[in-house]
C-alpha atoms as a PDB file:
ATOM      1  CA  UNK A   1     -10.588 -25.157 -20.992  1.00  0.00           C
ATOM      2  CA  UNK A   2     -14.411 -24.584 -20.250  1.00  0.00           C
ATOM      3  CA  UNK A   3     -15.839 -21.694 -18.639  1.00  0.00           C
ATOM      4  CA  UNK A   4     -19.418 -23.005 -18.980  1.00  0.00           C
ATOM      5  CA  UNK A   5     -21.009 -21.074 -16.253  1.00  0.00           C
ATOM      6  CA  UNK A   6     -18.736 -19.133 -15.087  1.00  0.00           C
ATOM      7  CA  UNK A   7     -19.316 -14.814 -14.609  1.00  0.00           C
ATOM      8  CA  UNK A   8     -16.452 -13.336 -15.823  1.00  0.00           C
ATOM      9  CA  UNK A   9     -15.711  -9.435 -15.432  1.00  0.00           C
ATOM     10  CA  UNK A  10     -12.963  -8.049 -17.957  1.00  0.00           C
ATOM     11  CA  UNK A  11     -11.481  -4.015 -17.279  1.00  0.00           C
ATOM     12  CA  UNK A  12      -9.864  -2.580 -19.961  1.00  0.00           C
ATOM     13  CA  UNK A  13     -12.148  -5.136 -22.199  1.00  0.00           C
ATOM     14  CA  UNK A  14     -12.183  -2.466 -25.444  1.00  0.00           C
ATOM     15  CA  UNK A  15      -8.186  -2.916 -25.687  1.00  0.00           C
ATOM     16  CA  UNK A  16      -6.022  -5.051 -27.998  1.00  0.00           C
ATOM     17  CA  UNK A  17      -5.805  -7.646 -25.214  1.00  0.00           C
ATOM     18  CA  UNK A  18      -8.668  -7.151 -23.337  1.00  0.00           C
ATOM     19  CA  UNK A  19     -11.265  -7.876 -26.918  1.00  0.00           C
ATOM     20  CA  UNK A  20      -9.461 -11.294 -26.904  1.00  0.00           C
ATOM     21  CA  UNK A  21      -9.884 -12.200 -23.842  1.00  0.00           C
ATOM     22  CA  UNK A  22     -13.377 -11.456 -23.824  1.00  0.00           C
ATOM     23  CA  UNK A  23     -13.439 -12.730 -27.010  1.00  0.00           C
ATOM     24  CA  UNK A  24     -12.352 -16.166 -25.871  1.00  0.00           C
ATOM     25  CA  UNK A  25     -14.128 -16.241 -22.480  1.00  0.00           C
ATOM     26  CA  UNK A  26     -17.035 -16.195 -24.066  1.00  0.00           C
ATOM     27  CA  UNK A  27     -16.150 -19.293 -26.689  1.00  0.00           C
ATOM     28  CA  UNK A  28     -15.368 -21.317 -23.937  1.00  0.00           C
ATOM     29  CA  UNK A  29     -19.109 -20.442 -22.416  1.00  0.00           C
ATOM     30  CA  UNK A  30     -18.712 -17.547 -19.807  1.00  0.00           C
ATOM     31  CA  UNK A  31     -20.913 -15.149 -19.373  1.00  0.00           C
ATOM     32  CA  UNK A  32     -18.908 -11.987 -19.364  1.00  0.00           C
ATOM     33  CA  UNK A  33     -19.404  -8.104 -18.373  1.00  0.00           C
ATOM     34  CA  UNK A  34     -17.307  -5.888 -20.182  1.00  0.00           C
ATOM     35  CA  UNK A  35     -15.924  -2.706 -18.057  1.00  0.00           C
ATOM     36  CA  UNK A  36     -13.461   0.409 -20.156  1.00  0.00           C
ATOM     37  CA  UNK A  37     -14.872   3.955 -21.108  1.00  0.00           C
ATOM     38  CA  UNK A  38     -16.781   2.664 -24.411  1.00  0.00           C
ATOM     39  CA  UNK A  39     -17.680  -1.064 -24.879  1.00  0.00           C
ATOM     40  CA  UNK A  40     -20.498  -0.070 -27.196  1.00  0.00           C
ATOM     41  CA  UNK A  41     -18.541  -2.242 -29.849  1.00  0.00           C
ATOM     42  CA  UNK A  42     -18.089  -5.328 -27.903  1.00  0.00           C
ATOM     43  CA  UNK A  43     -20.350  -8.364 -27.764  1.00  0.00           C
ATOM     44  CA  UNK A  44     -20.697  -9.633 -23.883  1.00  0.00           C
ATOM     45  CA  UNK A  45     -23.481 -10.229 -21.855  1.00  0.00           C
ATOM     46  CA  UNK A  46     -23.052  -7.094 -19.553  1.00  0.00           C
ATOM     47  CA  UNK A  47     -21.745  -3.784 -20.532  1.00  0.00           C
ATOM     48  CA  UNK A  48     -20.230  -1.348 -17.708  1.00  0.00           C
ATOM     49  CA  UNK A  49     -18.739   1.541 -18.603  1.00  0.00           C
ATOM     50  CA  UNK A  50     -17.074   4.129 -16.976  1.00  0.00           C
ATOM     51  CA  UNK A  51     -13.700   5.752 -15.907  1.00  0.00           C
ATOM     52  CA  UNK A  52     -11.631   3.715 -13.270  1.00  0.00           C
ATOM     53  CA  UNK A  53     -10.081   6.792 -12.195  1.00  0.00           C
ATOM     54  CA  UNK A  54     -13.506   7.260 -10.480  1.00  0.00           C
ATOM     55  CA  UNK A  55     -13.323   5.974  -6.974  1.00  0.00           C
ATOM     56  CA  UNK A  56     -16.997   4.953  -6.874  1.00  0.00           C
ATOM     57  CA  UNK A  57     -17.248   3.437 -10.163  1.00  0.00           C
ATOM     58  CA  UNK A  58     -14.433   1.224  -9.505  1.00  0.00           C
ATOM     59  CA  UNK A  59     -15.615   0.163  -5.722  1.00  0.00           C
ATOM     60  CA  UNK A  60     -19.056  -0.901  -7.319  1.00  0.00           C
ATOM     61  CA  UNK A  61     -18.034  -2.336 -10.520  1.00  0.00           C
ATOM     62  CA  UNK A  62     -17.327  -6.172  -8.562  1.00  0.00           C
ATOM     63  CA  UNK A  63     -21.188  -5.534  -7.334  1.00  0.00           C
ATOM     64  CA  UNK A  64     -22.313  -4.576 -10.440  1.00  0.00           C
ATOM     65  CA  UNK A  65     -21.119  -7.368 -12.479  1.00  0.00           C
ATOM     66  CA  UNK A  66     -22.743  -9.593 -10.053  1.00  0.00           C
ATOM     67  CA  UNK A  67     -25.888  -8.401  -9.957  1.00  0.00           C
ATOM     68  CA  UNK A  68     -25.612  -8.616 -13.763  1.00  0.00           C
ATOM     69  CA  UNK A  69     -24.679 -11.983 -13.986  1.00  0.00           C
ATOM     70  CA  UNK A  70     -25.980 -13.409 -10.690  1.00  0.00           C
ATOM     71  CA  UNK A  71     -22.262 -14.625  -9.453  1.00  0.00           C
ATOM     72  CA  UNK A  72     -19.028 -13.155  -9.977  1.00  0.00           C
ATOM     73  CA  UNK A  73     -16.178 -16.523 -10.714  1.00  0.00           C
ATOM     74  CA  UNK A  74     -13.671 -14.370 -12.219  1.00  0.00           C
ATOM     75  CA  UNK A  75     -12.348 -11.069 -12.114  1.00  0.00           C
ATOM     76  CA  UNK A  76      -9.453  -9.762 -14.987  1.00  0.00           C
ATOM     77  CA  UNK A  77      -7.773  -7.007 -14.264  1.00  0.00           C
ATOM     78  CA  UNK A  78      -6.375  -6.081 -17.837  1.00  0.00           C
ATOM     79  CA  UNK A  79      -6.866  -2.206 -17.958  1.00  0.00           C
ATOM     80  CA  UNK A  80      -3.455  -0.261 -18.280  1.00  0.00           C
ATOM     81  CA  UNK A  81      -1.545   2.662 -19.189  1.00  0.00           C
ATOM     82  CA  UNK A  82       1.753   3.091 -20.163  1.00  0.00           C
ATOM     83  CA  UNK A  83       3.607   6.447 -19.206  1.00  0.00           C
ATOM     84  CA  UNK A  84       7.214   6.805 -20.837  1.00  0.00           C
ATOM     85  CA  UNK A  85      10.176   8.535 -19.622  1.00  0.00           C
ATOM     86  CA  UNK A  86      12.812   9.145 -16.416  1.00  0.00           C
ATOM     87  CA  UNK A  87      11.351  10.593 -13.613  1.00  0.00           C
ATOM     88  CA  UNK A  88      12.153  14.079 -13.939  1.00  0.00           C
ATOM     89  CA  UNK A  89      10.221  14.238 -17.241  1.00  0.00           C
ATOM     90  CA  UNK A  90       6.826  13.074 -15.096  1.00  0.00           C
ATOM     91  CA  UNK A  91       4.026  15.582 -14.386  1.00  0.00           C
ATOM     92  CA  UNK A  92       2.077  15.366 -11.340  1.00  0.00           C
ATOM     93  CA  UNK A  93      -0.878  14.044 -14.148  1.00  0.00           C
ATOM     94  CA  UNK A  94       1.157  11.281 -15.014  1.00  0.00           C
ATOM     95  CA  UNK A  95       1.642   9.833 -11.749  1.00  0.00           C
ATOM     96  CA  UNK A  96      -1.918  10.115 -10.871  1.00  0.00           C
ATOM     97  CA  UNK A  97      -3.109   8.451 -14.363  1.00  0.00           C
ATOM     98  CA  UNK A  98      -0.137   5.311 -13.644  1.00  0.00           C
ATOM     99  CA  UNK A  99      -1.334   5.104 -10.467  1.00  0.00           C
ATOM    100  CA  UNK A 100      -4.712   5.541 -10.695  1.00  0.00           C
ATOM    101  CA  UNK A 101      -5.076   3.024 -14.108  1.00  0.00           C
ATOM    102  CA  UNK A 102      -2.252   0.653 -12.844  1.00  0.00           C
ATOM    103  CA  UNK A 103      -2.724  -0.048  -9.165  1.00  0.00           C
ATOM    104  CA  UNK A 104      -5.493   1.844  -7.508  1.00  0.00           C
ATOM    105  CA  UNK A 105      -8.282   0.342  -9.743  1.00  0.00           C
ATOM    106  CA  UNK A 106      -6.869  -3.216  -9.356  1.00  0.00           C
ATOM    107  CA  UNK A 107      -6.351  -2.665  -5.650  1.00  0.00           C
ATOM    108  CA  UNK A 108      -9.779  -1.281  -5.068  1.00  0.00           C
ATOM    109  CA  UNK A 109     -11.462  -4.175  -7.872  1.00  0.00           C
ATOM    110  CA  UNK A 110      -9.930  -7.043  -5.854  1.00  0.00           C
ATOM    111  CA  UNK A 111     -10.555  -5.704  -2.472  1.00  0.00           C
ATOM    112  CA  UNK A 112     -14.512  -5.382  -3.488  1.00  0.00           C
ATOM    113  CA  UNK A 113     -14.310  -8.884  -5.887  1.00  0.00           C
ATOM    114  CA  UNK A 114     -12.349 -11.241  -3.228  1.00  0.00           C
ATOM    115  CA  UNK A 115     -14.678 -11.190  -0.495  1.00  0.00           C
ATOM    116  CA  UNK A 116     -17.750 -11.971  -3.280  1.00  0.00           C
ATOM    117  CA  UNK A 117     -16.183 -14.424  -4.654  1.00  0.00           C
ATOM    118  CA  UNK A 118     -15.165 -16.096  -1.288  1.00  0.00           C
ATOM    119  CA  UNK A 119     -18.863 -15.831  -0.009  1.00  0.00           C
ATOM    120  CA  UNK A 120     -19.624 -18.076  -3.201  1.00  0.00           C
ATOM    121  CA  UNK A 121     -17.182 -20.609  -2.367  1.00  0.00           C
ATOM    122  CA  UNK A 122     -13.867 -19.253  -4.187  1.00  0.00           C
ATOM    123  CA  UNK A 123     -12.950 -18.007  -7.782  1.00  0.00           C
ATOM    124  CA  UNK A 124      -9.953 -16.616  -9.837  1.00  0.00           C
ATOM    125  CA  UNK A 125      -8.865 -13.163  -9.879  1.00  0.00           C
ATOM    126  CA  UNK A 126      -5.780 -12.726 -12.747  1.00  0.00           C
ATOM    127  CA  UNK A 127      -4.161  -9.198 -12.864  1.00  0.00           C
ATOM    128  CA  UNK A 128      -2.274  -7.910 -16.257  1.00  0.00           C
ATOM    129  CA  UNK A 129       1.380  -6.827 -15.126  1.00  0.00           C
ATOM    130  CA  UNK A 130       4.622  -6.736 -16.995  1.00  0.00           C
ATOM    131  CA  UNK A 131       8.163  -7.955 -17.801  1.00  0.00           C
ATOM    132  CA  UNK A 132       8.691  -4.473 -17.390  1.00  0.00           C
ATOM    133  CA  UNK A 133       8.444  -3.850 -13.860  1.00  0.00           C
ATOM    134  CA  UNK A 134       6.238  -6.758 -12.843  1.00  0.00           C
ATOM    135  CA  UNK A 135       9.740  -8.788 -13.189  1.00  0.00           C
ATOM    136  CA  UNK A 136      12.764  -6.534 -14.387  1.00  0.00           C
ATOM    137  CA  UNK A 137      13.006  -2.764 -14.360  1.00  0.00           C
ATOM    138  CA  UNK A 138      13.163  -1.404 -17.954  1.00  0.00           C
ATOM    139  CA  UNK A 139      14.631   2.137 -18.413  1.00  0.00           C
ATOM    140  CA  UNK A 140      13.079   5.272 -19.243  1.00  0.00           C
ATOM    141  CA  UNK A 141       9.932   4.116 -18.152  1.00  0.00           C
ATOM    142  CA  UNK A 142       9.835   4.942 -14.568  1.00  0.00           C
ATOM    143  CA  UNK A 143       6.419   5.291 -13.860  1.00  0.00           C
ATOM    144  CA  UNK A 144       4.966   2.595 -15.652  1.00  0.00           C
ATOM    145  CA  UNK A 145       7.457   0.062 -14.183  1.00  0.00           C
ATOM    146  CA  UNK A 146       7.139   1.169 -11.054  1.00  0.00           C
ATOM    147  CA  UNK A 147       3.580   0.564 -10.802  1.00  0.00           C
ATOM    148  CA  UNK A 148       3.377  -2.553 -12.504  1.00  0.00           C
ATOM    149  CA  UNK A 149       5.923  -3.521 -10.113  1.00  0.00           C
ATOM    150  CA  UNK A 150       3.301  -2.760  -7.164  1.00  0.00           C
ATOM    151  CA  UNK A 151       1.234  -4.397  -9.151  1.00  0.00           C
ATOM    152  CA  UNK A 152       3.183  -8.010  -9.408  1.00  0.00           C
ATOM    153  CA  UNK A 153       3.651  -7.770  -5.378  1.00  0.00           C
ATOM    154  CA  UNK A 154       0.449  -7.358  -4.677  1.00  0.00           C
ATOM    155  CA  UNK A 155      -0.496 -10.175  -6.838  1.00  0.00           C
ATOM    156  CA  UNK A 156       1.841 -12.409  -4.623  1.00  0.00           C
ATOM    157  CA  UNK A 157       0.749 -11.126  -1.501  1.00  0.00           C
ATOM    158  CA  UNK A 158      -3.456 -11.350  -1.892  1.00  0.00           C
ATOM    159  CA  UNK A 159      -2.428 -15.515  -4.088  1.00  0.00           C
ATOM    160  CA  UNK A 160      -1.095 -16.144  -0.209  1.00  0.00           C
ATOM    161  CA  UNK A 161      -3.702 -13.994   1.910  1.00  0.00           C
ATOM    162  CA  UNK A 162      -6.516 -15.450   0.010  1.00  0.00           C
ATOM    163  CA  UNK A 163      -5.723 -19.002  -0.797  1.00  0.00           C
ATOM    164  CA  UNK A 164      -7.426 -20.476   1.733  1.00  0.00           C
ATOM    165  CA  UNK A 165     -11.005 -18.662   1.085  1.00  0.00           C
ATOM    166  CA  UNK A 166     -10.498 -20.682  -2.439  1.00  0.00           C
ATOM    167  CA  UNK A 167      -9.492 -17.141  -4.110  1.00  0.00           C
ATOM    168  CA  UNK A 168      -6.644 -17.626  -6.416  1.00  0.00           C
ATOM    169  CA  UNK A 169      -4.709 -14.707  -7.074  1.00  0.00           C
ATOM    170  CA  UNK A 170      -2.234 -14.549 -10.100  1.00  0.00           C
ATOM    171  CA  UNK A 171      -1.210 -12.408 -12.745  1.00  0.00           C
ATOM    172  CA  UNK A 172       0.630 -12.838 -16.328  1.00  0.00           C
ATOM    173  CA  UNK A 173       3.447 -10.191 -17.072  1.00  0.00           C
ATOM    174  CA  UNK A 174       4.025  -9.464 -20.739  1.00  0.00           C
ATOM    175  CA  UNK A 175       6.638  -8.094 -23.046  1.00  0.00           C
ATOM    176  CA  UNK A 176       5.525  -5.865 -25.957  1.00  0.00           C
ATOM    177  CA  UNK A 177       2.837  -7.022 -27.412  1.00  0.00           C
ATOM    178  CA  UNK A 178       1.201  -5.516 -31.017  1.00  0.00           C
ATOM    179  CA  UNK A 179      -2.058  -3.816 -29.952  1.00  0.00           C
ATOM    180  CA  UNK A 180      -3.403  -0.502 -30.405  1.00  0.00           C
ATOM    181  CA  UNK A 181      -1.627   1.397 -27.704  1.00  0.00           C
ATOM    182  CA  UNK A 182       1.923   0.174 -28.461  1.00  0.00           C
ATOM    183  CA  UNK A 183       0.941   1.148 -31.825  1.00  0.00           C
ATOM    184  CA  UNK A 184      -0.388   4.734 -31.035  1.00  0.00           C
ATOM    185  CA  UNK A 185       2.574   5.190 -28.878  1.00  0.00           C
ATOM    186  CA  UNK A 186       4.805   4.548 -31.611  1.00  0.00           C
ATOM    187  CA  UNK A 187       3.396   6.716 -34.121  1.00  0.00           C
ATOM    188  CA  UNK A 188       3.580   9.831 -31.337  1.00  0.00           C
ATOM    189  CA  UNK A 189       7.244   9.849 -30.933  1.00  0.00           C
ATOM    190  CA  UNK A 190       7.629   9.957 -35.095  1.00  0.00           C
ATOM    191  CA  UNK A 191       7.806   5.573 -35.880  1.00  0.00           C
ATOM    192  CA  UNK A 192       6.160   3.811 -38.119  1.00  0.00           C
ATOM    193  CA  UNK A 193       4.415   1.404 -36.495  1.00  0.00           C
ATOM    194  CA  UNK A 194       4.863  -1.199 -38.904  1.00  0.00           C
ATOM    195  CA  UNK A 195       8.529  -1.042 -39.327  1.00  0.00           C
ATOM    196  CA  UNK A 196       8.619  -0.409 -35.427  1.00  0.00           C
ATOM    197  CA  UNK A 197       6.993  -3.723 -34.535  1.00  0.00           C
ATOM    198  CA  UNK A 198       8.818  -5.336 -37.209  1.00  0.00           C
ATOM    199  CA  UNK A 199      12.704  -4.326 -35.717  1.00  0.00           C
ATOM    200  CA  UNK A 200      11.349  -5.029 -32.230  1.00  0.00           C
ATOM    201  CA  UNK A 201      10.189  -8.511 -33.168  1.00  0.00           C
ATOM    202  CA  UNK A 202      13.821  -9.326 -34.394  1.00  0.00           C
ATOM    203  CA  UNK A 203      15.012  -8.676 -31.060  1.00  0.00           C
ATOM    204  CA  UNK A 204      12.775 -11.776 -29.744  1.00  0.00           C
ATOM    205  CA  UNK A 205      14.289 -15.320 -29.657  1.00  0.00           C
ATOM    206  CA  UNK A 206      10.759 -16.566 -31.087  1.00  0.00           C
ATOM    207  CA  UNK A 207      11.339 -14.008 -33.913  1.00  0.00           C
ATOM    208  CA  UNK A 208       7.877 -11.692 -32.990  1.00  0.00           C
ATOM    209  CA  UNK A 209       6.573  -9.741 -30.407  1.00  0.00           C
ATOM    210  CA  UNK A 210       3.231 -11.006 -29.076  1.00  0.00           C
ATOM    211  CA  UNK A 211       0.110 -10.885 -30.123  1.00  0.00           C
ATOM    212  CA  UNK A 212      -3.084 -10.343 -27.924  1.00  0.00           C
ATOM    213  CA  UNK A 213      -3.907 -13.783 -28.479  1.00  0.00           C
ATOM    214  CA  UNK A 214      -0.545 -15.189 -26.826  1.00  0.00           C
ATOM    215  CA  UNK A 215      -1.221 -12.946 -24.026  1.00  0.00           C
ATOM    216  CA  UNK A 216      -4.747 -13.908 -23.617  1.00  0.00           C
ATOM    217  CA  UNK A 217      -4.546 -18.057 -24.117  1.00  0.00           C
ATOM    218  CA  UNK A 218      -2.446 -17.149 -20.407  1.00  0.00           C
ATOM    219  CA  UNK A 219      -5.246 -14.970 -18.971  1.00  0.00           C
ATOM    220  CA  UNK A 220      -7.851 -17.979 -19.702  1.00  0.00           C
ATOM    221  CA  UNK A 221      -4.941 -20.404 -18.493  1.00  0.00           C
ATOM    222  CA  UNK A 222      -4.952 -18.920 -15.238  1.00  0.00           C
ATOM    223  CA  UNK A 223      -8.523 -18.232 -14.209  1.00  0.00           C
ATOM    224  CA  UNK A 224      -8.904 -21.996 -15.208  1.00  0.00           C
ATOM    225  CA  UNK A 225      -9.280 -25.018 -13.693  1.00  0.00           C
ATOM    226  CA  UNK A 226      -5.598 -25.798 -15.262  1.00  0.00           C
ATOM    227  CA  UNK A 227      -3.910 -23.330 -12.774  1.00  0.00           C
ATOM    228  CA  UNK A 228      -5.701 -25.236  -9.808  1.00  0.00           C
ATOM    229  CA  UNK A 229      -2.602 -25.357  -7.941  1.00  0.00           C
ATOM    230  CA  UNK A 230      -1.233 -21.936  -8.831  1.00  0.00           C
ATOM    231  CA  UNK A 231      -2.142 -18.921  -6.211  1.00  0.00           C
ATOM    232  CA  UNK A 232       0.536 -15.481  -6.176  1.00  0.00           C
ATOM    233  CA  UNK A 233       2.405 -16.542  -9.650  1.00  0.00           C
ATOM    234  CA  UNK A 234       3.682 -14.245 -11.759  1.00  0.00           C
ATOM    235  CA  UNK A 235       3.771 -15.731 -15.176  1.00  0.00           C
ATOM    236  CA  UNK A 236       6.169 -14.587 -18.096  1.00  0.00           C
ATOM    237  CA  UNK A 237       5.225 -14.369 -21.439  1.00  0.00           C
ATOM    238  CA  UNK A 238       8.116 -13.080 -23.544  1.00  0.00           C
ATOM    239  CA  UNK A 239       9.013 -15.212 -26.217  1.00  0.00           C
ATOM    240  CA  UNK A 240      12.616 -15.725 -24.846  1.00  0.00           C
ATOM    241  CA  UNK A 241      13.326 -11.685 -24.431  1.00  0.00           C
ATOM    242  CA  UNK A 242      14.341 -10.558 -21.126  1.00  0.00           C
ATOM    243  CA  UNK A 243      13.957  -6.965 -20.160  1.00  0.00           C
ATOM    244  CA  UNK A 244      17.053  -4.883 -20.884  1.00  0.00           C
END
């Protein structure tokens, strides 16, 4: 896959999955603006950050990356959050942060990125759901599946509304995968991490859980040319392991 000349704009780009894809966008020749709440340590040829729990940074960030670049191809909609617990253990702050992180900002990216992209003759926008949700509802983690549910449908619904302006609109929907934030949230409820990841990968038929890179050759799969015929698909990447 080649991304030679192609403007790329990654959220969440200073997570576990996010650094690879930018990582490998920019291998394969894209020019690339990086968008989270520090990208001070990331190599890219635009750095944007801010919160995108701000309306007005997220309504300008498609513009901004633009201007920065001069086009806008691709727009990756990787920033997430993951809230854990049944419902009645939610706080009015973590609906707002799910909702905010999970769907608002990719709702409010995509509705400023689509028409700019369609203006410049069409482009790829690929949105970061989940098994859980996106295509199964785990338990105890009703907020997080919930909006990565909204998430996968309105994926499905903008890869049909937006097809024929040459706008393809997918998204890939992970299982666990070993980064930072599964991690962190690990070590908070009293796990090692290590011997966490390592009974959680013997519950995959492939024998691991993912790594950012498995999640991100998918990303650069679907923004590419490859995925030419793909609009509103939401791909699984689980190694065999279905949500329980």
């Amino acid at each position: 896959m080649s991304f030679s000349g192609k403007n790329v704009l990654v959220t969440g780009a200073a997570g576990g999955v996010g650094t690879v894809v930018v990582e490998r966008f920019r291998a394969q020749g894209a020019r690339v603006v990086v968008a989270d709440r520090d990208v001070s340590g990331i190599e890219a040829e635009a750095h944007l950050p801010g919160d995108l729990l701000d309306q007005a940074y997220t309504d300008g960030l498609a513009t901004a990356a633009r201007d920065a670049l001069g086009g806008l191809d691709i727009l990756v909609n990787n920033a997430g959050v993951i809230t854990r617990g049944p419902v009645t253990d939610a706080s009015d702050a973590d609906w707002s942060l799910s909702m905010g992180v999970n769907v608002e900002a990719p709702f409010r990216l995509c509705r400023a990125a689509i028409p700019l992209m369609a203006a410049d003759g069409g482009g790829a926008v690929v949105n970061v759901s989940s098994c859980w949700g996106g295509k199964a509802p785990g338990p105890n983690h009703a907020l997080y599946t919930m909006t990565k549910a909204a998430l996968a449908s309105l994926t499905q619904c903008m890869g049909m509304d937006h097809a024929p302006q040459g706008v393809r609109v997918n998204a890939v929907c992970p299982n666990e995968v070993n980064t930072p934030m599964l991690r962190s949230g690990f070590a908070q409820r009293g796990f090692d991490p290590d011997t966490a990841v390592a009974e959680l990968g013997a519950t995959v038929p492939l024998g691991r859980i993912a790594e950012p890179g498995d999640i991100a050759d998918v990303v650069l799969f679907l923004a590419s040319d490859s995925a030419r015929y793909m609009c509103g698909a939401l791909v699984e990447v689980n190694g065999g392991k279905a949500v329980a």
